[in-house]
N, C-alpha and C. Protein backbone atom coordinates (compact mmCIF):
# COMPACT_ATOMS: atom_id res chain seq x y z
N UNK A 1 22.37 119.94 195.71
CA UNK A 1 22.04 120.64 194.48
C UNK A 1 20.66 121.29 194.66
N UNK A 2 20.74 122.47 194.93
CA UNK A 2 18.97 123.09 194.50
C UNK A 2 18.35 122.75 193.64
N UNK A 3 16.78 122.51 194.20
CA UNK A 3 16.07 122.37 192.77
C UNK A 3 15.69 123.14 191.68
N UNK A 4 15.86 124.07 191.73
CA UNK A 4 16.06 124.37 190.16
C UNK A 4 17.13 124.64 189.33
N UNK A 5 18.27 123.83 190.00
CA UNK A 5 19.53 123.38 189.07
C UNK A 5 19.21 121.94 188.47
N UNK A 6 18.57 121.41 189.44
CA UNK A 6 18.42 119.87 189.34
C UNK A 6 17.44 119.65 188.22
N UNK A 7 16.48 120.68 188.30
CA UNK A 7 15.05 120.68 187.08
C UNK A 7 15.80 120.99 185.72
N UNK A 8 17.04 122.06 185.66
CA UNK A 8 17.39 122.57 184.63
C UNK A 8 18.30 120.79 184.09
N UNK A 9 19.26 120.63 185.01
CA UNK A 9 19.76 119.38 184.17
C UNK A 9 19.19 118.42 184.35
N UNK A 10 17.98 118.34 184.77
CA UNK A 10 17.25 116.85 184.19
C UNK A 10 16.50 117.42 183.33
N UNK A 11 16.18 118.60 182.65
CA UNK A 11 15.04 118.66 181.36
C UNK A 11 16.37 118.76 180.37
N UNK A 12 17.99 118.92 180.34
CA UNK A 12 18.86 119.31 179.23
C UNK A 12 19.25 117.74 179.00
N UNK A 13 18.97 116.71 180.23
CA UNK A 13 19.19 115.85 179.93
C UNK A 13 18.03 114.66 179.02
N UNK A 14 16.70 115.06 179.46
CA UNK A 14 15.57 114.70 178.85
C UNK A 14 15.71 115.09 177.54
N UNK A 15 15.99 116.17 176.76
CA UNK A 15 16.30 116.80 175.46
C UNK A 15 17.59 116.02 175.15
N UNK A 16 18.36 115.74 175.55
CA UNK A 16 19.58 114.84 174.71
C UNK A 16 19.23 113.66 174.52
N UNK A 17 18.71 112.84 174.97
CA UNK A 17 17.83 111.43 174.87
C UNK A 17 16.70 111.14 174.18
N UNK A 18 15.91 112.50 174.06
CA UNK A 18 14.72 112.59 172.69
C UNK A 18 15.76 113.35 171.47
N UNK A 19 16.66 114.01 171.44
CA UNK A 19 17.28 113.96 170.19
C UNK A 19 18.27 113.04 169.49
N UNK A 20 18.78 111.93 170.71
CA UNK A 20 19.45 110.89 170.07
C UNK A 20 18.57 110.20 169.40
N UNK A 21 17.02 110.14 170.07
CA UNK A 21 16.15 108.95 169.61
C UNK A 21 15.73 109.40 168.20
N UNK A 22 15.88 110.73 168.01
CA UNK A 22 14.91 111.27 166.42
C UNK A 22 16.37 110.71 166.07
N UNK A 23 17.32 111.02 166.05
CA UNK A 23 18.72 110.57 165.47
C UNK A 23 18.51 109.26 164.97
N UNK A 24 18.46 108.08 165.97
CA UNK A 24 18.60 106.83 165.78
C UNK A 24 17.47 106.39 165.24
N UNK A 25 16.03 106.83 165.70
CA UNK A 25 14.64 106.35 165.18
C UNK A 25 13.85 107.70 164.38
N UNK A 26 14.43 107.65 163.13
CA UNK A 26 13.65 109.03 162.59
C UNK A 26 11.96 108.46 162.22
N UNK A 27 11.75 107.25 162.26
CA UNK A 27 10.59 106.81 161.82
C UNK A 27 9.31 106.12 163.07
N UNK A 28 8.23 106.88 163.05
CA UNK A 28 7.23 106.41 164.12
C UNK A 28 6.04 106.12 163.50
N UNK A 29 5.30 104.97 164.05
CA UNK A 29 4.14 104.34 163.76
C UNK A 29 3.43 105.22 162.99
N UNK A 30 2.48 105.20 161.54
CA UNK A 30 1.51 105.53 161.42
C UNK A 30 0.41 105.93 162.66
N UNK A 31 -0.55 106.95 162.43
CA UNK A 31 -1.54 107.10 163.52
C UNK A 31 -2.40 106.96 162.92
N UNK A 32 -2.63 106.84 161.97
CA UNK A 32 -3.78 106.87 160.74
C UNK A 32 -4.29 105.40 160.56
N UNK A 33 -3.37 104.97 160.23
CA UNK A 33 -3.27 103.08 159.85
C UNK A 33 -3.07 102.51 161.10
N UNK A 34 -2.40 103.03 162.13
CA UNK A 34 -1.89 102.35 163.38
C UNK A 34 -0.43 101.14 163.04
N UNK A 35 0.15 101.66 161.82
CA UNK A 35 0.98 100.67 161.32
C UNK A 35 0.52 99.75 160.76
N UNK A 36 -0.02 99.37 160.21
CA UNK A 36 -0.76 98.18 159.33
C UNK A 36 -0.20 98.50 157.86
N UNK A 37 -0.35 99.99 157.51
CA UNK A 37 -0.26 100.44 155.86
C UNK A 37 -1.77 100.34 155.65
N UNK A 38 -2.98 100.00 156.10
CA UNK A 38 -4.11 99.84 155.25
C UNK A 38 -5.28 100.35 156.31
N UNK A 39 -5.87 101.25 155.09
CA UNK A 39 -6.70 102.01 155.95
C UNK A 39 -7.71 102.35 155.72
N UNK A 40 -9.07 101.35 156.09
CA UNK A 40 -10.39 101.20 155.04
C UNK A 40 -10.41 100.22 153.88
N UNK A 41 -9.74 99.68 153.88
CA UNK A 41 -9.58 98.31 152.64
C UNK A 41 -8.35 98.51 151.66
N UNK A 42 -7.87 100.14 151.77
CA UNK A 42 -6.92 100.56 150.96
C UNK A 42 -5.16 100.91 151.52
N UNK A 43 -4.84 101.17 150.83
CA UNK A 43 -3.62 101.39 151.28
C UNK A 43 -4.02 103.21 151.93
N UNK A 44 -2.46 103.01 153.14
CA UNK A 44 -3.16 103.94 153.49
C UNK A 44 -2.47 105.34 152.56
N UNK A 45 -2.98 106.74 152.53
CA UNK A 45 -2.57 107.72 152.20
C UNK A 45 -1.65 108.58 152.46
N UNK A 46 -1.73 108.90 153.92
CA UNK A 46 -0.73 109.37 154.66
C UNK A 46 0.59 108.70 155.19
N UNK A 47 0.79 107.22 154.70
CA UNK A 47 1.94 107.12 154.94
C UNK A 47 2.12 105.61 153.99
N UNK A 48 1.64 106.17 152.68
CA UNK A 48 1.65 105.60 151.26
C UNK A 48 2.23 103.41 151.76
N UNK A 49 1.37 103.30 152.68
CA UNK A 49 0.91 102.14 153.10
C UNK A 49 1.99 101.27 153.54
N UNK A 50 2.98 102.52 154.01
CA UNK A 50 4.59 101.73 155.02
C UNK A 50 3.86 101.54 156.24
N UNK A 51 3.08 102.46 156.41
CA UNK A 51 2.84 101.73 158.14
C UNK A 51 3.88 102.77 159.02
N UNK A 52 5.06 103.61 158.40
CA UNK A 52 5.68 104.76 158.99
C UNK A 52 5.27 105.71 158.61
N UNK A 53 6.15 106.65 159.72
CA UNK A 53 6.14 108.38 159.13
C UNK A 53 7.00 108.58 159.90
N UNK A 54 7.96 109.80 159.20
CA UNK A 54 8.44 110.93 160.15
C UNK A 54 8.02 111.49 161.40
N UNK A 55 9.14 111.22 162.20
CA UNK A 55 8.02 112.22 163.55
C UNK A 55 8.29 113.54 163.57
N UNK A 56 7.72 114.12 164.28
CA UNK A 56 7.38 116.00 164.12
C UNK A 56 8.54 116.49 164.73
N UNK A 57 9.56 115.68 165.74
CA UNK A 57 11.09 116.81 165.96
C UNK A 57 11.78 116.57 164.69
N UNK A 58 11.59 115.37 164.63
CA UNK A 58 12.71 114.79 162.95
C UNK A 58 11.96 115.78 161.76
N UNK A 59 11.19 116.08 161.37
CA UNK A 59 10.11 117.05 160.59
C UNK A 59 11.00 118.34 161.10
N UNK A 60 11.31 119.30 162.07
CA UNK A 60 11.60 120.24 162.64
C UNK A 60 13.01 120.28 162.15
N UNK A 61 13.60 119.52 163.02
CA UNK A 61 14.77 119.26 162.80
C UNK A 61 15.34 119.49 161.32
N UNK A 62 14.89 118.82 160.27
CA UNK A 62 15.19 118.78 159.37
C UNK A 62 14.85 120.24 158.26
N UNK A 63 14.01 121.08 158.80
CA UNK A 63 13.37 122.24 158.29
C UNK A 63 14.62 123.14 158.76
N UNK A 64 14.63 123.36 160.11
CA UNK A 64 15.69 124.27 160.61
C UNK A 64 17.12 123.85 160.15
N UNK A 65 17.32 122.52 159.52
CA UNK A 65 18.71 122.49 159.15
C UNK A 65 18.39 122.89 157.50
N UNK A 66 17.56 122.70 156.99
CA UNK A 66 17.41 122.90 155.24
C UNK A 66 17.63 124.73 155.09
N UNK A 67 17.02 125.72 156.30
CA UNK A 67 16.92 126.59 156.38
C UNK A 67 18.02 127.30 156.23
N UNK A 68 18.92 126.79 157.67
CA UNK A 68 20.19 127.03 157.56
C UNK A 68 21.15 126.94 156.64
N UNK A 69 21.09 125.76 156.31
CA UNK A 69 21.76 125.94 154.69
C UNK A 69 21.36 126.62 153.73
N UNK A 70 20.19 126.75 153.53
CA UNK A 70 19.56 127.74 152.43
C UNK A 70 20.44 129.52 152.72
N UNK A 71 20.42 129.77 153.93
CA UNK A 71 20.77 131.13 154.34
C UNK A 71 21.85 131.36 154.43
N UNK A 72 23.10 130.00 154.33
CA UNK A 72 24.07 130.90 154.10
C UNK A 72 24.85 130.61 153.12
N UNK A 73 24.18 130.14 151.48
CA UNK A 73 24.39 130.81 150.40
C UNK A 73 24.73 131.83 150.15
């Protein structure tokens, strides 16, 4: 296999394995709190003191599908 067949299906395969994971794990650690929920004595703000958040493909993901539906109304 040449390598840049081999680069192409190991990065299509790297992309199917980070989109199963937003699939299966839409939720990643606070960075703020570090997962605790508390941040400075308080709860934290940015992730109203779960200690999660959305991650940024699941964020994406979910924009480009709201979009899509919006457009073909």
């Amino acid at each position: 296999m040449p390598l840049p067949l081999a680069a192409i299906v190991l990065g299509l395969a790297a992309a199917l394995v980070y989109a199963f994971r937003l699939w299966a794990f839409p939720y990643g650690r606070c960075i703020w709190c570090r997962g605790d929920g508390i941040r400075g004595g308080t709860y934290c703000r940015r992730c109203d003191g779960s200690g999660r958040r959305v991650r940024l493909g699941r964020r994406i993901h979910d924009r480009l599908r709201r979009e899509y539906r919006n457009g073909i109304r």
